[in-house]
Protein backbone atom coordinates (compact mmCIF):
# COMPACT_ATOMS: atom_id res chain seq x y z
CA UNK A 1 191.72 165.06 114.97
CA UNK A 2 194.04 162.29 114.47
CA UNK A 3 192.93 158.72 114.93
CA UNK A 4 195.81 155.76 114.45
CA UNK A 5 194.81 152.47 114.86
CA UNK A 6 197.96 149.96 114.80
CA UNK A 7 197.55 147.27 112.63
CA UNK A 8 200.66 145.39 113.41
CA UNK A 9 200.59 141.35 114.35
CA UNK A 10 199.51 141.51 117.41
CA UNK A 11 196.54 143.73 116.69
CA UNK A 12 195.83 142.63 113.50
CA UNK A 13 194.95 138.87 115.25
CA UNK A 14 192.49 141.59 117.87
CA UNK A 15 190.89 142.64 114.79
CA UNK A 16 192.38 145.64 113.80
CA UNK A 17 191.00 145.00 109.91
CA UNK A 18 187.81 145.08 111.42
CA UNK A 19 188.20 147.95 113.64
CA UNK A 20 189.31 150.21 110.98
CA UNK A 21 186.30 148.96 108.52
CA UNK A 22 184.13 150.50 110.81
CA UNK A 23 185.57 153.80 111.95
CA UNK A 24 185.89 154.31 108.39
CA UNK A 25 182.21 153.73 107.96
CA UNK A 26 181.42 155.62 110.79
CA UNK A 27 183.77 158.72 109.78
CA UNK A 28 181.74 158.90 106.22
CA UNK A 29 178.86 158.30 107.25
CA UNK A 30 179.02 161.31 109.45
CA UNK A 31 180.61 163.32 106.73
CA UNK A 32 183.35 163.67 109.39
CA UNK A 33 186.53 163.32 106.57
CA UNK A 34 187.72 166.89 106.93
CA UNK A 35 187.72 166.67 110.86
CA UNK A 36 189.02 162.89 111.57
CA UNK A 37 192.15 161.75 110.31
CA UNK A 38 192.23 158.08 110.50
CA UNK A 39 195.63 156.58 110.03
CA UNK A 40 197.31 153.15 110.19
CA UNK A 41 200.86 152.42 112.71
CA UNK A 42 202.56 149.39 113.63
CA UNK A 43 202.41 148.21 117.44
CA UNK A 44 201.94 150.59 119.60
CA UNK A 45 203.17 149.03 122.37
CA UNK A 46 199.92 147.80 124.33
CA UNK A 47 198.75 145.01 122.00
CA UNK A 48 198.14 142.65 124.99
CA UNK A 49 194.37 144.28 125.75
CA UNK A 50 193.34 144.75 122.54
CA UNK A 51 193.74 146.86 119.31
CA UNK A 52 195.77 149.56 120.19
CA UNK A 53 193.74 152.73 118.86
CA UNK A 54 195.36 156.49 119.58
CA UNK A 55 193.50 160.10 119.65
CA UNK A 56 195.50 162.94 119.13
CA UNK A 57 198.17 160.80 121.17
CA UNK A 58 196.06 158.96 123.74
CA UNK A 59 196.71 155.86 123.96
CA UNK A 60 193.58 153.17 124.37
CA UNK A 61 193.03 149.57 123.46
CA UNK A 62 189.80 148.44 121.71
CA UNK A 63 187.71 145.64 120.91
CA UNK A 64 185.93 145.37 117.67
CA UNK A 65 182.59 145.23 119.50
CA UNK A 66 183.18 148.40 121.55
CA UNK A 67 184.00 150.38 118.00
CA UNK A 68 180.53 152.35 118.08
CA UNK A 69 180.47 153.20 121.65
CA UNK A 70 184.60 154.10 121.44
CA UNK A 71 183.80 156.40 118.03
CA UNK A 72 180.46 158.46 119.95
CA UNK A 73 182.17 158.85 123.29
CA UNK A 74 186.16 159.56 122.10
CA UNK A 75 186.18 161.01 118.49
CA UNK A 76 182.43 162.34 118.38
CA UNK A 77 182.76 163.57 121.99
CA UNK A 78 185.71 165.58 120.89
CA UNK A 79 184.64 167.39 118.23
């Protein structure tokens, strides 16, 4: 699964540092490195929601806060 999570301007002032801190934590601690591919992009094109976040090309726009529930119910639902 590929996960991109842009971390242009626009999402970087979102919290894009943040939300890739913890889907990285989240992918290891779930031993999940070989199945989730977590990459970095610049803008996306929807930075006016939130940080723009894409799974296996679906687009959707995140808040730090909602990183947990995003990860169990789009990435951990998926696999």
């Amino acid at each position: 699964m590929r996960v991109t999570i842009c971390i242009g301007s626009a999402c970087h002032l979102k919290g894009s540092r943040e939300v890739v801190a913890q889907l990285q934590s989240m992918v290891k601690e779930r031993h999940l490195e070989e199945q989730v591919d977590l990459n970095g992009s610049f803008c996306s094109g929807n930075c006016v929601s939130g940080v723009c976040v894409t799974v296996d090309g679906q687009l959707y726009s995140l808040k730090p806060e909602d990183t947990r529930e995003f990860f169990d119910r789009e990435i951990i639902g998926r696999l």
